[in-house]
Protein backbone atom coordinates (compact mmCIF):
# COMPACT_ATOMS: atom_id res chain seq x y z
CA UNK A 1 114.63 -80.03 -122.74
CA UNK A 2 110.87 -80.16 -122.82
CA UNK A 3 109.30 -76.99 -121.65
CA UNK A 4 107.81 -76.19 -118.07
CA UNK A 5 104.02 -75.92 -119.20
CA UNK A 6 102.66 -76.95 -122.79
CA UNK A 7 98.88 -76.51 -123.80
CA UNK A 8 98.25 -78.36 -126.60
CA UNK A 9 94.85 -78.09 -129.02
CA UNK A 10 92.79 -76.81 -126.27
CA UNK A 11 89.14 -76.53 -127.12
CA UNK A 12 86.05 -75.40 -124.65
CA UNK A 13 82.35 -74.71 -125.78
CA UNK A 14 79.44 -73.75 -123.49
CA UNK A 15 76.19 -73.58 -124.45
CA UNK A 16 75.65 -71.51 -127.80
CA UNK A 17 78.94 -70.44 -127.67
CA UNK A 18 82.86 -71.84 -128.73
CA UNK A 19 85.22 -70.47 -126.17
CA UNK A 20 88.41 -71.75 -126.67
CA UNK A 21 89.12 -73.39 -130.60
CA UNK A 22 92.23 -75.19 -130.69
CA UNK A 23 94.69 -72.96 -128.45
CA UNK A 24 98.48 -73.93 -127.80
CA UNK A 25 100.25 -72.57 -125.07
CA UNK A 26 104.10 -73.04 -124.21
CA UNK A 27 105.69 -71.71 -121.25
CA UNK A 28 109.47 -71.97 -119.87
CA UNK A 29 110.84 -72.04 -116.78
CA UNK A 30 112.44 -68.65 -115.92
CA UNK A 31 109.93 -66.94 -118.64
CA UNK A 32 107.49 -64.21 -118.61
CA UNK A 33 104.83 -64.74 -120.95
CA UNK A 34 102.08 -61.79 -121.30
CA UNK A 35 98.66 -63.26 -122.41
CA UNK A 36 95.97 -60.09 -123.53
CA UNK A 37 93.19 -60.16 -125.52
CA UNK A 38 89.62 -58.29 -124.74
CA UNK A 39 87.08 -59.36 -122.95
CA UNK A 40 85.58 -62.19 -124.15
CA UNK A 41 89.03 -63.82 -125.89
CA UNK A 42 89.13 -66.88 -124.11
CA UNK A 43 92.17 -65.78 -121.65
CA UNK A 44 90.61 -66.75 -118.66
CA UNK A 45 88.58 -70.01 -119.65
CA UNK A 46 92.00 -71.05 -120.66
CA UNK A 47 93.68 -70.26 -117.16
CA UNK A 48 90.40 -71.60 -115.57
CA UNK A 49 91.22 -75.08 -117.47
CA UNK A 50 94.70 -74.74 -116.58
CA UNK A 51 93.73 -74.21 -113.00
CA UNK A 52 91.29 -76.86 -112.58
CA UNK A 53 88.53 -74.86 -112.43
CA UNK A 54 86.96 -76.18 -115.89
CA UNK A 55 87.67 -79.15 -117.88
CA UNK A 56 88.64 -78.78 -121.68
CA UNK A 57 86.65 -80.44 -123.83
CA UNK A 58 89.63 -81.03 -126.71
CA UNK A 59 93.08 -80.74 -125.70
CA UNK A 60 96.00 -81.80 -123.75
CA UNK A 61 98.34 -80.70 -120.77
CA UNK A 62 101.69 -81.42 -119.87
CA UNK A 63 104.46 -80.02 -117.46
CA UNK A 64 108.16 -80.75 -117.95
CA UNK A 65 107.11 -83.06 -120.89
CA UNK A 66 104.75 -85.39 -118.50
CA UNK A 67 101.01 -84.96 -119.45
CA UNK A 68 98.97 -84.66 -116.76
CA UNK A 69 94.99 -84.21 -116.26
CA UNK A 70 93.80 -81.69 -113.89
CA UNK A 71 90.87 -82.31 -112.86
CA UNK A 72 90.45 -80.49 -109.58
CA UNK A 73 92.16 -76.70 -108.09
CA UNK A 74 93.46 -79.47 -105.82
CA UNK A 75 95.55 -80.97 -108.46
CA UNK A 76 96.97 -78.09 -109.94
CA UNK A 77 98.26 -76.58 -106.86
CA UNK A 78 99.75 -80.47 -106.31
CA UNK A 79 101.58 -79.67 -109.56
CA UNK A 80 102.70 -76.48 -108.73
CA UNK A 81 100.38 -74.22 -110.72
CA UNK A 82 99.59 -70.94 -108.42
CA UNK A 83 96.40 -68.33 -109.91
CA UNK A 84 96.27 -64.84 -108.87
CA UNK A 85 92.98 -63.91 -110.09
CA UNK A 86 91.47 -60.56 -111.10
CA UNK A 87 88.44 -61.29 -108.99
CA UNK A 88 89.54 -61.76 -105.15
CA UNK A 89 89.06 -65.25 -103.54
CA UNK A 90 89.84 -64.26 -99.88
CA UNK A 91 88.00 -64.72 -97.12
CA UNK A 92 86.84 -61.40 -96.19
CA UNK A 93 86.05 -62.13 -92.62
CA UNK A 94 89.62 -63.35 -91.90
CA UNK A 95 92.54 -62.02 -91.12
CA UNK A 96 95.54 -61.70 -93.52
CA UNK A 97 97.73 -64.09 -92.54
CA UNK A 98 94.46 -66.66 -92.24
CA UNK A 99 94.03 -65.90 -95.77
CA UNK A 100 97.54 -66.30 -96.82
CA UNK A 101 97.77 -69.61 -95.30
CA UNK A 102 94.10 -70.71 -95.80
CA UNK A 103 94.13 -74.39 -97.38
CA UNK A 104 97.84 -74.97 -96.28
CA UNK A 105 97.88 -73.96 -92.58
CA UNK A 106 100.83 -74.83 -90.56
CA UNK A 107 100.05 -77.33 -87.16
CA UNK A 108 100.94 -78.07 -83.85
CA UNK A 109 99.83 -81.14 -82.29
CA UNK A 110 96.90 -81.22 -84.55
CA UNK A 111 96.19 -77.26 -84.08
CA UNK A 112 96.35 -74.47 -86.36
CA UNK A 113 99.73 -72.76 -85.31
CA UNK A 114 98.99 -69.35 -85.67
CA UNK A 115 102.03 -68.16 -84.66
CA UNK A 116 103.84 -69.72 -88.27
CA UNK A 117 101.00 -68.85 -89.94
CA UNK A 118 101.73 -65.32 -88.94
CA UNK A 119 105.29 -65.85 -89.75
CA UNK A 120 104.80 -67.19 -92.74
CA UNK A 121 102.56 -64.05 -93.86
CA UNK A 122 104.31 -61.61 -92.70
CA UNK A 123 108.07 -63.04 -94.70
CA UNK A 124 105.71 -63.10 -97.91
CA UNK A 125 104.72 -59.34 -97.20
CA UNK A 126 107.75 -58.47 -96.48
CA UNK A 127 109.34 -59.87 -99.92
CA UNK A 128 106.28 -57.57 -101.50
CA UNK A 129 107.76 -54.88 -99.46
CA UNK A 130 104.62 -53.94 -97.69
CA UNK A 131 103.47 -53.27 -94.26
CA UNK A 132 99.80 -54.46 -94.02
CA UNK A 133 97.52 -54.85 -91.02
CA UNK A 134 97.87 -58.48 -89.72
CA UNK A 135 95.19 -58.66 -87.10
CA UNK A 136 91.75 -57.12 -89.13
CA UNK A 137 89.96 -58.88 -91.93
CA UNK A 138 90.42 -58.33 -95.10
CA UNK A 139 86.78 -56.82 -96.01
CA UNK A 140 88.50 -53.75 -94.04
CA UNK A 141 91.69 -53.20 -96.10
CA UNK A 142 91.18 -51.55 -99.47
CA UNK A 143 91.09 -52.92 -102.70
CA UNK A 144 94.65 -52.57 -103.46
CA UNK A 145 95.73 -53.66 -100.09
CA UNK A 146 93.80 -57.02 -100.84
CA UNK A 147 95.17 -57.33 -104.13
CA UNK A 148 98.25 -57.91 -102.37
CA UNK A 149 97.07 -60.26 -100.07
CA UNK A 150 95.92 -62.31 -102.88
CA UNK A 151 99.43 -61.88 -104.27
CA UNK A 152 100.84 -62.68 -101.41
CA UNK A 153 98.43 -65.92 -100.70
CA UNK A 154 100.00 -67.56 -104.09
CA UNK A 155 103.55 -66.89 -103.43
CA UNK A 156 103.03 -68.69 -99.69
CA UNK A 157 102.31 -71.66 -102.11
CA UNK A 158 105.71 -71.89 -103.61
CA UNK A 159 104.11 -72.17 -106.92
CA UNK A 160 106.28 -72.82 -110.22
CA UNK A 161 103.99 -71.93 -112.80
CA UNK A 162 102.06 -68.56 -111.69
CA UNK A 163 99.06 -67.24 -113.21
CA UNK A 164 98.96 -63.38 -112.61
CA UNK A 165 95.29 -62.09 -113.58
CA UNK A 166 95.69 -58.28 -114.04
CA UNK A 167 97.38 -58.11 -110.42
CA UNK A 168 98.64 -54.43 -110.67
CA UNK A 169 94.54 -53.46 -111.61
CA UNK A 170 94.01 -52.23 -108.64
CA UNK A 171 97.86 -51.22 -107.22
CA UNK A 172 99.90 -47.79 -106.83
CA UNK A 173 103.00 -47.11 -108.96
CA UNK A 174 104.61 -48.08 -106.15
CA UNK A 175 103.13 -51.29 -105.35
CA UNK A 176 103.46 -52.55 -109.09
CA UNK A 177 107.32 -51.63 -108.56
CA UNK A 178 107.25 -53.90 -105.60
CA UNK A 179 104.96 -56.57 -107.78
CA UNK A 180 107.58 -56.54 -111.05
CA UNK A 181 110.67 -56.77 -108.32
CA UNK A 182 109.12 -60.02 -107.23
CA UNK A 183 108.33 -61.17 -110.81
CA UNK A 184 111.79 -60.66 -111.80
CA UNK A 185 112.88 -62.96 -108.40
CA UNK A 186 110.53 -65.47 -109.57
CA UNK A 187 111.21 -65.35 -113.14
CA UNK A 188 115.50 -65.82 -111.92
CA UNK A 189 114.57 -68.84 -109.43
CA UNK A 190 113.29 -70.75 -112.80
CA UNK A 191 109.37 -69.91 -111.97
CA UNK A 192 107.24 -69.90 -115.38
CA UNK A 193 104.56 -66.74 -115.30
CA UNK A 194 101.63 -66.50 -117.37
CA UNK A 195 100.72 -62.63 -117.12
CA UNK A 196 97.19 -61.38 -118.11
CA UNK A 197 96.87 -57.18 -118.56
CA UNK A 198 95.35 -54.77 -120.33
CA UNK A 199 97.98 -52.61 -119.18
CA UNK A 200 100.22 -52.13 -122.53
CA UNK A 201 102.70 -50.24 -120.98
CA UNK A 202 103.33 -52.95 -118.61
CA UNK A 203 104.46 -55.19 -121.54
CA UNK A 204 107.48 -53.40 -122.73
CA UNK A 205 108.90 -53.79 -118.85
CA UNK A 206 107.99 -57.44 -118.21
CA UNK A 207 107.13 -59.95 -120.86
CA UNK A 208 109.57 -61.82 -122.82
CA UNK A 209 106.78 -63.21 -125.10
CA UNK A 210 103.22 -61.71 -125.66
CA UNK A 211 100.61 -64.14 -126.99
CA UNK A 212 97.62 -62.11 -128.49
CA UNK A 213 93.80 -64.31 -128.17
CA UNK A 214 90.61 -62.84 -130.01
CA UNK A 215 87.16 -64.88 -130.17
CA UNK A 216 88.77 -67.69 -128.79
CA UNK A 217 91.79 -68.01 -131.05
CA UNK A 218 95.53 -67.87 -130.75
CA UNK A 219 95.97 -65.01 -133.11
CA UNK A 220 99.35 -64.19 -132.42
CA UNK A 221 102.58 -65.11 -130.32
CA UNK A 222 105.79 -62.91 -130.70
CA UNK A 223 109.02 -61.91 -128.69
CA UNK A 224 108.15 -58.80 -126.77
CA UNK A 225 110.60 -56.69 -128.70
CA UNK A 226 109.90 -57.27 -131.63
CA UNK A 227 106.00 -56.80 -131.09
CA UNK A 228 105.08 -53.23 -131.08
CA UNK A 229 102.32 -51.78 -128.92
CA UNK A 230 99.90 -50.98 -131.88
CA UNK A 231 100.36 -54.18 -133.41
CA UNK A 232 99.63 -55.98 -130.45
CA UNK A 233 96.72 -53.33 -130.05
CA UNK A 234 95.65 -53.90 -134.10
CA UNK A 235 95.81 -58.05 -133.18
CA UNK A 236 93.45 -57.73 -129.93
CA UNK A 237 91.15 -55.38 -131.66
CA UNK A 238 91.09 -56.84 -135.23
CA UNK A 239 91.82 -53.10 -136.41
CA UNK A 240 94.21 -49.95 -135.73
CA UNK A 241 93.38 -47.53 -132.97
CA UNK A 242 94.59 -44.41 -133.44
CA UNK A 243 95.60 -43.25 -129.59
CA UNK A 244 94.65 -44.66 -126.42
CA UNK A 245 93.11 -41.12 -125.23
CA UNK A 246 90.65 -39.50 -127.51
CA UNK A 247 90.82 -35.37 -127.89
CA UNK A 248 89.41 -33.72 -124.21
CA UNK A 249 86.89 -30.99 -125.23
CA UNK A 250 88.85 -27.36 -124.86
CA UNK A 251 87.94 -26.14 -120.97
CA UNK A 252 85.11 -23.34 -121.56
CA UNK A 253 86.89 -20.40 -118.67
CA UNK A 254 83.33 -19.06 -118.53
CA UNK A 255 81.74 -22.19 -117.63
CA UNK A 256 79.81 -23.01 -114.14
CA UNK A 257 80.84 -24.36 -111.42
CA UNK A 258 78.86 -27.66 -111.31
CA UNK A 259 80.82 -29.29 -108.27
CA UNK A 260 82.70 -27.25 -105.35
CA UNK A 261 84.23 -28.59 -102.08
CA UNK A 262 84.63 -26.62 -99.17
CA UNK A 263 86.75 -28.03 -96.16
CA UNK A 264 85.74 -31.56 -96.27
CA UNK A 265 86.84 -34.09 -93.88
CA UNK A 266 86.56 -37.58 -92.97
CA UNK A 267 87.43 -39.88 -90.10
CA UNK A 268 91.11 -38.60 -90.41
CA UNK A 269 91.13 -39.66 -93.74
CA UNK A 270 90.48 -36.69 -95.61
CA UNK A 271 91.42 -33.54 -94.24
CA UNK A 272 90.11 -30.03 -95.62
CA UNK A 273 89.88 -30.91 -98.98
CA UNK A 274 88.98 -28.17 -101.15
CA UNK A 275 88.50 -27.84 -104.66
CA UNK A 276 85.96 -26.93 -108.21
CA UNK A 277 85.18 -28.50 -111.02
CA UNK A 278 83.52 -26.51 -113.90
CA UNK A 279 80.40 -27.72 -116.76
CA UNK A 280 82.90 -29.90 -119.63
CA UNK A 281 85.47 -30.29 -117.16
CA UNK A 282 87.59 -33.59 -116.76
CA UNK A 283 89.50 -33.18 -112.91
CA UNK A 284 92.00 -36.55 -112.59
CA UNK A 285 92.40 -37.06 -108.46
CA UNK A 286 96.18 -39.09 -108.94
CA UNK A 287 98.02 -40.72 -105.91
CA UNK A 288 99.36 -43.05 -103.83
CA UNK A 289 96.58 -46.04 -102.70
CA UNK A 290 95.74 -44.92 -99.06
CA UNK A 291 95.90 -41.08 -100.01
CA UNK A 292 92.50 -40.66 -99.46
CA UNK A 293 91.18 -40.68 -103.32
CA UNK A 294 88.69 -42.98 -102.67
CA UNK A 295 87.65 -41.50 -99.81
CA UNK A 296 87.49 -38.38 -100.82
CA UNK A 297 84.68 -39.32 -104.10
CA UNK A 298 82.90 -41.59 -101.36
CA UNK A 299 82.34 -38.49 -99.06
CA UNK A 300 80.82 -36.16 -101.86
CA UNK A 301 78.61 -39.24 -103.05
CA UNK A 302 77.32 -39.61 -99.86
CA UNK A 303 78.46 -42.85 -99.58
CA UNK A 304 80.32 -42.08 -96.41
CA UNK A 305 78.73 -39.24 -94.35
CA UNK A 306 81.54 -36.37 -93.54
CA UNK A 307 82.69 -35.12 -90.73
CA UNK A 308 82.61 -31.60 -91.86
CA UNK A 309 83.05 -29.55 -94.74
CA UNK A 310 80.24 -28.22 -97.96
CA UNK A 311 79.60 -29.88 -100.97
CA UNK A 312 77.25 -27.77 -103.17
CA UNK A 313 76.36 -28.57 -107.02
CA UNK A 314 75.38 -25.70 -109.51
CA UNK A 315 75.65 -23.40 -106.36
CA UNK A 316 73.20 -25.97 -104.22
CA UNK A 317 74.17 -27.16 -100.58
CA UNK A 318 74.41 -30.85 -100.49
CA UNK A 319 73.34 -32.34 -97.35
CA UNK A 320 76.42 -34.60 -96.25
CA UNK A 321 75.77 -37.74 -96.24
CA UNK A 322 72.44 -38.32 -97.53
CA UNK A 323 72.89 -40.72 -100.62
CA UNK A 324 69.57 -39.67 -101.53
CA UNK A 325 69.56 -36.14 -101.90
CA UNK A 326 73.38 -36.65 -103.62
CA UNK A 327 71.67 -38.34 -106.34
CA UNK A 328 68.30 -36.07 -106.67
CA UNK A 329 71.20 -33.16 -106.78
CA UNK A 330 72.91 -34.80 -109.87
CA UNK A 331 75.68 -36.85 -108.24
CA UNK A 332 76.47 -40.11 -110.27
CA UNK A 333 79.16 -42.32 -108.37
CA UNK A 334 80.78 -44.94 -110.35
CA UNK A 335 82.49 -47.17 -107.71
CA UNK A 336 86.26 -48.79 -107.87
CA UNK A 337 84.66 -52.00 -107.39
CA UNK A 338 81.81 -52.19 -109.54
CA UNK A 339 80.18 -55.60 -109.19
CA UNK A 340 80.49 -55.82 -105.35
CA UNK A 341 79.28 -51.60 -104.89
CA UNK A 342 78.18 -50.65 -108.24
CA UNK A 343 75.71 -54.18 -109.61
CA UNK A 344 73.42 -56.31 -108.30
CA UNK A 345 74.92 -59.26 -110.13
CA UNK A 346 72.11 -61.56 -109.71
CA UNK A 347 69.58 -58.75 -111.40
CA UNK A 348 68.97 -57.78 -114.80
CA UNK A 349 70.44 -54.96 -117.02
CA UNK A 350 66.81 -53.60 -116.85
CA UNK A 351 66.57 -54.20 -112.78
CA UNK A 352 69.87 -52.30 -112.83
CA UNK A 353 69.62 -49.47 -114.83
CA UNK A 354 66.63 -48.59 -113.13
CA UNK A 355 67.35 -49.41 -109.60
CA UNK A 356 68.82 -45.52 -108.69
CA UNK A 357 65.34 -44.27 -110.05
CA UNK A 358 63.04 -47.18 -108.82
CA UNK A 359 60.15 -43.68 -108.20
CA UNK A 360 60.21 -43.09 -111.82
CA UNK A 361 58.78 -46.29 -112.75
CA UNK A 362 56.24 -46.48 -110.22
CA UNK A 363 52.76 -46.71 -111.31
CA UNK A 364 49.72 -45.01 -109.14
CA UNK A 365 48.79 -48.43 -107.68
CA UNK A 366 52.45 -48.11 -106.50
CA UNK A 367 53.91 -50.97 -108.72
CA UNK A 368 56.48 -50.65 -110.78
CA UNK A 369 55.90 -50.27 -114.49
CA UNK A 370 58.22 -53.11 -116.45
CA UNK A 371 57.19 -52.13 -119.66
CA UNK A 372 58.55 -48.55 -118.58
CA UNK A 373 61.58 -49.82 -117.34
CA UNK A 374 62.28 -52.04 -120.67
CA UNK A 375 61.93 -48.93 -123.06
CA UNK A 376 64.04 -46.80 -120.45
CA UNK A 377 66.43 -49.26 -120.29
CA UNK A 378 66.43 -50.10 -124.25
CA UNK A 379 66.61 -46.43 -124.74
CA UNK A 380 70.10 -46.94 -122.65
CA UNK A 381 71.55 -49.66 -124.59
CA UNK A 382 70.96 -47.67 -127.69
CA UNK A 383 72.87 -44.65 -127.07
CA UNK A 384 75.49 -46.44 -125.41
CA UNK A 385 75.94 -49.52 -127.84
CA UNK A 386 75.77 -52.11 -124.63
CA UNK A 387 76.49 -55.45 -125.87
CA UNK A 388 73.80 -57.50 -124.54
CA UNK A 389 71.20 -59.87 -125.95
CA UNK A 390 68.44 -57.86 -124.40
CA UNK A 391 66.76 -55.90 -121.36
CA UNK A 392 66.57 -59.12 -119.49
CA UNK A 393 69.71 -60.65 -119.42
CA UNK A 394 71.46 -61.21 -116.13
CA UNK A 395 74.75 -58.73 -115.47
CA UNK A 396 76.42 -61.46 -114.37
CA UNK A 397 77.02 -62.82 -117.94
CA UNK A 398 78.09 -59.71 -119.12
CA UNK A 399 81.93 -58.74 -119.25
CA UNK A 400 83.80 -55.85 -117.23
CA UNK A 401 83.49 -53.64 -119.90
CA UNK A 402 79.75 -53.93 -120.52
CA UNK A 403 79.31 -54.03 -116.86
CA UNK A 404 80.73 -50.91 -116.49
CA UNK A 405 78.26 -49.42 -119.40
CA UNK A 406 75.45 -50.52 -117.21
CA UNK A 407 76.60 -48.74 -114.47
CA UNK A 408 77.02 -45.59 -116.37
CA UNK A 409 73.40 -46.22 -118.21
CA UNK A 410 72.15 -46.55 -114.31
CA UNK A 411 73.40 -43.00 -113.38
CA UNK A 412 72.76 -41.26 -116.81
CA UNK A 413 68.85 -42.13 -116.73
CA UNK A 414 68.73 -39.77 -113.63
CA UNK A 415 70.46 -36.87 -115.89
CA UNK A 416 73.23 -36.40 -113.42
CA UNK A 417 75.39 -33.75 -114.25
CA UNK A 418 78.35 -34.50 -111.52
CA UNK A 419 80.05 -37.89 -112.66
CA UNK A 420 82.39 -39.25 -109.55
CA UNK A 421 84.69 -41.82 -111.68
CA UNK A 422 86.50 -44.80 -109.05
CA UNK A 423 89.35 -46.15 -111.36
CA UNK A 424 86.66 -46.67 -114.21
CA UNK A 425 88.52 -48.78 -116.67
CA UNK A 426 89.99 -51.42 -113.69
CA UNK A 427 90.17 -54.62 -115.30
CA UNK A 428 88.75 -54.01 -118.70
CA UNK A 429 90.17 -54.22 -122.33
CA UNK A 430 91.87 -51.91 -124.35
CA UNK A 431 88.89 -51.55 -126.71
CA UNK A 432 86.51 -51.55 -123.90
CA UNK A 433 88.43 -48.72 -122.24
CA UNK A 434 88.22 -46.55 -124.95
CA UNK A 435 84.81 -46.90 -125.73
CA UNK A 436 84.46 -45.72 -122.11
CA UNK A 437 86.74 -43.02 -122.33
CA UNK A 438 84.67 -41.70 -125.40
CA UNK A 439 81.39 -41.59 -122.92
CA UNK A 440 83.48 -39.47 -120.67
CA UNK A 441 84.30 -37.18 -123.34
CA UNK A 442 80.67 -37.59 -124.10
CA UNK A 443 79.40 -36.48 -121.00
CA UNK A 444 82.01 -33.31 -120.82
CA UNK A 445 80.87 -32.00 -124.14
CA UNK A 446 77.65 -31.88 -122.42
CA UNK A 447 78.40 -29.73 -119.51
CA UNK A 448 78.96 -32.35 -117.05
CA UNK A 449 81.68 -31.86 -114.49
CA UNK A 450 83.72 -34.80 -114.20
CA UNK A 451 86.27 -36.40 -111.30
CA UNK A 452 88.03 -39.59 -112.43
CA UNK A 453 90.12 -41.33 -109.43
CA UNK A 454 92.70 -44.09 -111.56
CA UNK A 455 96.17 -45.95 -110.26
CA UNK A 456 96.75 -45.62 -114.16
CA UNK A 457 99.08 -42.31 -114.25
CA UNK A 458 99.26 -42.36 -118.03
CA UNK A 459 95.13 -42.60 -117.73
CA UNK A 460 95.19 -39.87 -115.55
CA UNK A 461 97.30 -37.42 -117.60
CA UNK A 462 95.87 -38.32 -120.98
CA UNK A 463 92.06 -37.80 -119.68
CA UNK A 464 92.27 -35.04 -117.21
CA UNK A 465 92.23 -31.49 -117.96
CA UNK A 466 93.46 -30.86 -114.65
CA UNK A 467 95.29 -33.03 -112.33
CA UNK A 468 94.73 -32.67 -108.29
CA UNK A 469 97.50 -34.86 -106.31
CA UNK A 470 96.18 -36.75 -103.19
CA UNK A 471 98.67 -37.12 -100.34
CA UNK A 472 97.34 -37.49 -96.88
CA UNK A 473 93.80 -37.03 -97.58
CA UNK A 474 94.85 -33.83 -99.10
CA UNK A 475 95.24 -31.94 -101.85
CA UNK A 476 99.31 -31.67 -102.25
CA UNK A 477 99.25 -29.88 -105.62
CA UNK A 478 97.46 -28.88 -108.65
CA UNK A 479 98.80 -29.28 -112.59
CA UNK A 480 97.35 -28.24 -115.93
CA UNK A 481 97.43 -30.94 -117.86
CA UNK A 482 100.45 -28.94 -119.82
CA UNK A 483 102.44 -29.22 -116.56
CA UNK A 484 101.66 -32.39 -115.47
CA UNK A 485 104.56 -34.88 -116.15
CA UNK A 486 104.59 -38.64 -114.42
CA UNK A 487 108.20 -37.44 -112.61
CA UNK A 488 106.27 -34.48 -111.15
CA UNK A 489 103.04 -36.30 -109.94
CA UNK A 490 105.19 -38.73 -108.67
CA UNK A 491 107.23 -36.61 -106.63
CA UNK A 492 104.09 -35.15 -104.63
CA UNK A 493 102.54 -38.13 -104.33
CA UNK A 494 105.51 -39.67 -102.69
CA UNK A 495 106.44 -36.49 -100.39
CA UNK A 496 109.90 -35.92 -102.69
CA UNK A 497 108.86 -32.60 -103.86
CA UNK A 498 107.58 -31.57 -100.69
């Protein structure tokens, strides 16, 4: 029997660079096969060929032995192909269930028929096991709440070969529950699912194969349990990494207080939240999505103006809500979603580096000095090895894991010493995220006070010196890192221990 999906001798080259050199793919109905590599390995042009999105330039496709050509997204939803991609491709001024439905909606004498198109949304939700708002756009749910409306848009499609970009990036342990119960329904209903993560503790739970990519090679494919996490690791990489986490820098007892929070609150959201954070001190903020961790960073950033409560830095009053004074006090926020809230994509590395601290670059005809801002800026990609061919090149191009270095370059030409972390390593590579975990470290050994808000429990227990639960926009309970376990994090953030 001929499998669901074969790839055969793909090959993809853009200009100056070879994507994809002679990849093979198999996939079979009822199987789970995990796809990683870094950023950069060729995993997505591949899905994007698969998809319709690009057209291989070597190669051939077929499904249950037929080869096929897909020229078009059209055609490979025809054929049964469904992507869940990383990036979001809803509609953010519709509704849910508009979204869900969008390209497929149900009629009634020639009409949209809302009323299935509700229906329809709200059976796929409930198979997710979630209880979203039907009747608002999507722009005003929150990341993870869209994540599972793009989930949720795919499965409406009935799809037998699923594509599953990073989907639990930006989820809750208890929404990826939810997300693995459904990919275990799929995979038993004789779906094929091609699952992209950086994630390597989702591997052991999910994949039946793991196929390994590096500079756009098949470098690797191997049963799941028979292909350890460090050799998968070793394959990506092209070398060993020791840990995941590097070594925190031991908490200094007698250091300031850089950051303290007094009784802040927020449209309901967050409710008296109070809490420190001393010079070369790493605080993890862990917790259900909706707890108010988000929030919570937004609020002291300024990004959101409080409805009451003090924020003061080295001892300073921070007047709420003012996104200027938050930064001239020292407050860098690194947003969750960094290329809608964190880059201007269609701007340089240099344009965005600088953009926080346009005044400093100002000349006294009140122009800005370029020549400045490229030895600021070079200065930047120096010290934090940003792969990019130069000051000029559009962030765009770049991947999430150089992305995120500009954004960190941006705040750390303004000497900030309060760093506001929004799930910082969401949808980058292994190798990427420890390069950025090393900056953190970085920036602790330097007397910066730290808050990192992740989804990624081990993340937040192996880079927090202490961990702060978020439940109802407040803070349910406080661990050492010592005393923090995942069962006991868990059972705060979920109200069991309460």
């Amino acid at each position: 029997m001929p499998p669901l999906l074969e790839m055969r001798g793909i090959g993809k080259s853009f200009p100056g660079v070879r994507a994809l050199s002679d990849v093979s793919l198999t996939l079979s109905a009822g199987e789970v096969l995990v796809l990683v590599g870094e950023n950069g390995a060729g995993k997505s042009t591949l899905m994007k060929i698969l998809a319709g999105a690009l057209q291989a330039d070597e190669g051939e496709i077929s499904i249950d032995g037929a080869r096929v050509r897909i020229e078009t997204p059209q055609i490979a939803q025809h054929l049964g192909i469904g992507m869940i991609y990383q990036e979001f491709t809803l509609v953010p001024q519709l509704t849910a269930p508009a979204n869900i439905n969008l390209g497929a909606e149900p009629t009634r004498s020639g009409l949209i028929d809302f009323a299935a198109a509700r229906h329809t949304a709200r059976r796929v939700l409930d198979e997710l096991g979630l209880q979203l708002p039907l009747d608002i756009p999507v722009s005003k749910l929150s990341v993870g709440q869209q994540q599972l409306v793009e989930i949720a848009k795919t499965l409406a499609k009935s799809a037998r070969i699923i594509v599953m970009d990073e989907p639990t990036a930006a989820l809750s342990d208890r929404e990826i529950e939810r997300l693995f119960a459904i990919v275990a329904k799929l995979r038993a209903a004789g779906a094929g699912i091609i699952y992209i993560s950086h994630r390597m503790e989702e591997l052991s739970r999910i994949a039946d194969r793991v196929m390994v990519m590096r500079d756009g090679k098949v470098v690797a494919t191997r049963n799941a349990s028979e292909f350890p996490t460090d050799e998968i690791i070793a394959a990506m990489v092209g070398r060993r990494l020791a840990s995941h986490f590097p070594e925190l820098p031991a908490p200094e007892p007698k250091a300031p207080t850089r950051l303290d929070v007094r009784g802040l609150r927020r449209g309901g959201i967050v409710n008296d939240v109070c809490f420190s954070v001393r010079g070369g001190e790493i605080v993890g903020l862990a917790g259900l999505i909706g707890a108010g961790r988000t929030e919570i960073v937004r609020a002291i950033a300024g990004a959101d103006a409080p409805d009451g409560g003090e924020i003061r830095i080295d001892g300073t009053l921070v007047r709420n809500g003012r996104i200027g004074q938050a930064i001239a006090s020292g407050i860098a926020f690194i947003t969750e979603d960094r290329k809608a809230q964190g880059l201007v994509l269609g701007m340089t590395v240099r344009e965005n580096v600088t953009l926080a601290h346009l005044a400093d670059f100002v000349d006294r005809d009140l122009l800005v000095d370029v020549a400045r801002e490229r030895a600021a800026t070079k200065r930047m990609i120096d010290e934090l090895q940003i792969r990019t061919p130069g000051t000029e090149q559009l962030v765009r191009n770049l991947s999430g894991g150089t992305q995120q270095k500009v954004v960190l370059a941006k705040w750390l030409l303004g000497n900030a010493r309060v760093f506001l972390f929004d799930e910082p390593t969401r949808g980058i590579d292994v190798g990427a995220k420890i390069e950025i975990y090393k900056l953190m470290v970085e920036l602790a050994r330097r007397g910066a006070a730290l808050v990192m808000v992740s989804s990624d429990l081990p993340e937040v227990l192996g880079m927090s010196h202490r961990i702060l639960v978020v439940r109802d926009g407040r803070i349910a309970a406080e661990f050492a890192r010592a005393d923090a376990t995942p069962d006991r994090v868990i059972a705060v953030a979920t109200g069991a221990a309460a």
